[in-house]
Structures are given as structure tokens and as C-alpha cells.
C-alpha atoms as a PDB file:
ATOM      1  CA  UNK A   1      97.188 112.998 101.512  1.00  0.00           C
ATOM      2  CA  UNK A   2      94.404 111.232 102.672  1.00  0.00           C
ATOM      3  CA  UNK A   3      92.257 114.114 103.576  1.00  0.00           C
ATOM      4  CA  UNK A   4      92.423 114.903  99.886  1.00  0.00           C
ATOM      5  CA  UNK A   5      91.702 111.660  98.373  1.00  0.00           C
ATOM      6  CA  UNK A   6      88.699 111.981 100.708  1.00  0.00           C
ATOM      7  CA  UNK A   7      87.378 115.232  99.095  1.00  0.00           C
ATOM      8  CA  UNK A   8      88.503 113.860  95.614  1.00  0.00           C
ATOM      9  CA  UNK A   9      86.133 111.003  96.702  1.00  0.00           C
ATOM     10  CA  UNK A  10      83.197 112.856  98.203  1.00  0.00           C
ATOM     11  CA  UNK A  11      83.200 116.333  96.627  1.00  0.00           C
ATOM     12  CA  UNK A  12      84.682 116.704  92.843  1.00  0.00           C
ATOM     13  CA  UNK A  13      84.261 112.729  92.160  1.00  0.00           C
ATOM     14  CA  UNK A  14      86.631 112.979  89.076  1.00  0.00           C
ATOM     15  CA  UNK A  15      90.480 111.423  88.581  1.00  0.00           C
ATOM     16  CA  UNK A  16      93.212 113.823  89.316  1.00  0.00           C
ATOM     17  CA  UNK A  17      96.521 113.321  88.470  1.00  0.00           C
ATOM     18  CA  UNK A  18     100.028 112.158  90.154  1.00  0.00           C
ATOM     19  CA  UNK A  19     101.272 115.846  89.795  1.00  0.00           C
ATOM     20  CA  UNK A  20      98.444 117.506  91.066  1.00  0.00           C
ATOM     21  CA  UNK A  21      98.408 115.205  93.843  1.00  0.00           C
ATOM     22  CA  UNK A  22     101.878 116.083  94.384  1.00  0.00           C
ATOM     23  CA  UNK A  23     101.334 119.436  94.666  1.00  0.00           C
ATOM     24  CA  UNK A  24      98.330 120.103  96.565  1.00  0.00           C
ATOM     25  CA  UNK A  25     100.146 117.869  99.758  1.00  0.00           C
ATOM     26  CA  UNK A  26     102.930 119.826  98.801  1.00  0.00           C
ATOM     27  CA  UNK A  27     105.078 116.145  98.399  1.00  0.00           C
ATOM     28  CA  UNK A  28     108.685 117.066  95.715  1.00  0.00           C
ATOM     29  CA  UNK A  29     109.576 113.891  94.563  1.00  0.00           C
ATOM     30  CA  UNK A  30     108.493 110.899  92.010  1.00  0.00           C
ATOM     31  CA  UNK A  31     107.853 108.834  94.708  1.00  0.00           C
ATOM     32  CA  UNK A  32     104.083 109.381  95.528  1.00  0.00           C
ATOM     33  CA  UNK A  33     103.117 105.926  94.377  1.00  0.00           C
ATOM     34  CA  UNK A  34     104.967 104.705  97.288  1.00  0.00           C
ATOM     35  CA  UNK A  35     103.211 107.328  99.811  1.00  0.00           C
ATOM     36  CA  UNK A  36      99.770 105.719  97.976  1.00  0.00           C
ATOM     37  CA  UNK A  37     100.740 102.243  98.723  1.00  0.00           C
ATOM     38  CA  UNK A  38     101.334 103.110 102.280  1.00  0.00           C
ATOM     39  CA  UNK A  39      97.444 104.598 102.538  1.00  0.00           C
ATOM     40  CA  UNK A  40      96.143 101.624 100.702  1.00  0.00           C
ATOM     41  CA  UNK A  41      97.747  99.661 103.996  1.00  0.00           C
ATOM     42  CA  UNK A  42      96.263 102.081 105.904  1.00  0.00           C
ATOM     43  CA  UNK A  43      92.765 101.078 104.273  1.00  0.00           C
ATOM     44  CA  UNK A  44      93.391  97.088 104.460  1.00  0.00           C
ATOM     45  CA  UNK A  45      94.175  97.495 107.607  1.00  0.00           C
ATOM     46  CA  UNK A  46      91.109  99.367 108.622  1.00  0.00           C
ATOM     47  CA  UNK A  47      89.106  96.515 106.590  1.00  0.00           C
ATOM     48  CA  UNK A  48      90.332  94.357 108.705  1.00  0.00           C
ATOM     49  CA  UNK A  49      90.001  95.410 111.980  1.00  0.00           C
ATOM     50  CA  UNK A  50      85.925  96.807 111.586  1.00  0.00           C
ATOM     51  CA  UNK A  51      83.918  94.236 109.139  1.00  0.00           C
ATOM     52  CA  UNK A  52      81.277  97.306 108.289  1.00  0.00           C
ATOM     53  CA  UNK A  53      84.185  98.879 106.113  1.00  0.00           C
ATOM     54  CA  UNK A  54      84.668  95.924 103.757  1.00  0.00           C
ATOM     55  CA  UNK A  55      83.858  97.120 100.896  1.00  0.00           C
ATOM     56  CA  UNK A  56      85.390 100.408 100.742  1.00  0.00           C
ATOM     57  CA  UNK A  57      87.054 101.113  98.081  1.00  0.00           C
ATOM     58  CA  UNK A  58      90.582 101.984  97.501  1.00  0.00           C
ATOM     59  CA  UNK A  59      91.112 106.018  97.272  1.00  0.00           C
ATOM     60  CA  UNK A  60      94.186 105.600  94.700  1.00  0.00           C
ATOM     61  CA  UNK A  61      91.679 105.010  91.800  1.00  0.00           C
ATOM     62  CA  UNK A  62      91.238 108.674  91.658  1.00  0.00           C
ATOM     63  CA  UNK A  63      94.964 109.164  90.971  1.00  0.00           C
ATOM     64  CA  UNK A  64      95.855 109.228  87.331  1.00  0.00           C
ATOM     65  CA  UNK A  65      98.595 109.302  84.841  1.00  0.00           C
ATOM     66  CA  UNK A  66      98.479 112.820  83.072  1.00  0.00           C
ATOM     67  CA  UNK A  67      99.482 110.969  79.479  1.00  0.00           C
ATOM     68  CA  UNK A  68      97.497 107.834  79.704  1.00  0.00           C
ATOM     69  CA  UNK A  69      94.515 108.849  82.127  1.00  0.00           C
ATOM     70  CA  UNK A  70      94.995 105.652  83.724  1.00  0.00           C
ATOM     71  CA  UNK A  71      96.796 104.460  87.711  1.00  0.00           C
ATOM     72  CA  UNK A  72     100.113 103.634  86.249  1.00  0.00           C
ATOM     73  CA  UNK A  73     100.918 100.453  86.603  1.00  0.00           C
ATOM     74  CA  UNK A  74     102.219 100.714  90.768  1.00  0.00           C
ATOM     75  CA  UNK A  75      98.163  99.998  90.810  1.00  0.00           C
ATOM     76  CA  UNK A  76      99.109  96.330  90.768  1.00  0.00           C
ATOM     77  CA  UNK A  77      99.716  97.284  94.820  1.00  0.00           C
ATOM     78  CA  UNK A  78      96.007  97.478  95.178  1.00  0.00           C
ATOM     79  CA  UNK A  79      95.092  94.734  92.086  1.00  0.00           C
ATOM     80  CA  UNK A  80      97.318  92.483  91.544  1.00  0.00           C
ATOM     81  CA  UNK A  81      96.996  91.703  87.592  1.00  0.00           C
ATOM     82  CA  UNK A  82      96.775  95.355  86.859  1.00  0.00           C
ATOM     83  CA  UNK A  83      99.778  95.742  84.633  1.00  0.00           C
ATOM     84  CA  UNK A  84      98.812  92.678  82.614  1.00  0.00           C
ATOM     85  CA  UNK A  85      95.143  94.026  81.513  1.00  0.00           C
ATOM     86  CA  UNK A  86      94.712  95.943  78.483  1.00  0.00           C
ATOM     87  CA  UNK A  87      94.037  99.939  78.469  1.00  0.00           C
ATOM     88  CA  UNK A  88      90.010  99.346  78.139  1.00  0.00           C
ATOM     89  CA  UNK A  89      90.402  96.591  81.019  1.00  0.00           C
ATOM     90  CA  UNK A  90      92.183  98.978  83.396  1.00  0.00           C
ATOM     91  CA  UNK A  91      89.544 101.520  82.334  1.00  0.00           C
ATOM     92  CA  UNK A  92      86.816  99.384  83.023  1.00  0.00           C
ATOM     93  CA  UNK A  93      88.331  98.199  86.815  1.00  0.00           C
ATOM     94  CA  UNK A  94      88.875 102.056  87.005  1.00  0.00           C
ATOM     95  CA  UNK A  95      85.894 103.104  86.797  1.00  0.00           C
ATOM     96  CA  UNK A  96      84.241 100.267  88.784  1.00  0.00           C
ATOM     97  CA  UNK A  97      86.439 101.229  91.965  1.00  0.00           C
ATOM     98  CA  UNK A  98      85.366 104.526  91.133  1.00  0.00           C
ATOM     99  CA  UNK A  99      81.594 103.502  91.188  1.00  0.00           C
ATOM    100  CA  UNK A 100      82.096 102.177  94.761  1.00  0.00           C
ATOM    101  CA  UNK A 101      83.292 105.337  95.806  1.00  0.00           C
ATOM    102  CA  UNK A 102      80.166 107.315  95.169  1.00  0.00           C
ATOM    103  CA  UNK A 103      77.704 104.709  96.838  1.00  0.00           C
END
């Protein structure tokens, strides 16, 4: 899954959703919010251990409810108040994660 966050990321730089997600890692169940958690650990963690990747974003920006265009609310994982903000707000953090991806 990571590998095609990545290229999300780097190459087509727009939001995809859960279900294409899903089906490009070939993954069957409703459960890929829990898979995306595990990478954002992955990408603490990797904060953590080499200061020069401090400020990279989280990947599970790019992933996007097909109804509401937004990270459902599991984004909380990754920012904590996320479920409490307003459509624009989420938007707005959205799109600023999404910002740090491309520099």
C-alpha cells in the first residue's frame, strides 16, 4: 500500500478514494483505515528515528471518502481533533497536508 500512496504522492498528486485504494492493493474488506493507521506508525516511527524526515507528511491525506471527498473521520489517527472540525476545516487541513506533499 505504501508504494502506492507514494506514486499518489509523487506522480498523479490528486485524492483517491478508500475503494480504489482497496482495489489497486487488491485488500477485500472495510477495514483499510486500519491498514492506513498501521503506515501512519510506520511514518512516526521513521520521524523519529532520522530528524531530516520531520516534516513529512502523512500519505493518508490522499485517501478520500467517495460521498464526502473528505478522510473519514478514522483521520483523527493522524489529527487528533479531526472529527470535531467542520467540512471546510477538514478541507482546509486536507489540503495543507496535501501541500506538504508536493514540496
Amino acid at each position: 500500500m505504501i508504494p502506492v500512496l507514494i506514486y499518489w504522492a509523487t506522480v498523479s498528486k490528486a485524492p483517491h478514494t478508500y475503494g480504489e485504494l482497496s482495489k489497486e492493493v487488491g485488500h477485500h474488506t472495510d477495514q483499510i483505515g486500519k491498514v492506513l493507521g498501521l503506515i501512519d506508525d510506520v511514518f512516526k516511527a521513521l520521524k523519529k528515528a532520522r530528524p531530516e524526515f520531520k516534516d513529512l507528511p502523512t500519505l493518508n491525506c490522499l485517501v478520500i471518502s467517495k460521498s464526502t471527498k473528505l478522510p473519514s473521520n478514522g483521520f483523527d489517527y493522524v489529527s487528533h481533533d479531526y472529527s470535531s472540525l467542520t467540512d471546510e476545516q477538514k478541507y482546509d487541513l486536507t489540503e495543507k497536508w496535501k501541500a506538504m506533499l508536493s514540496t
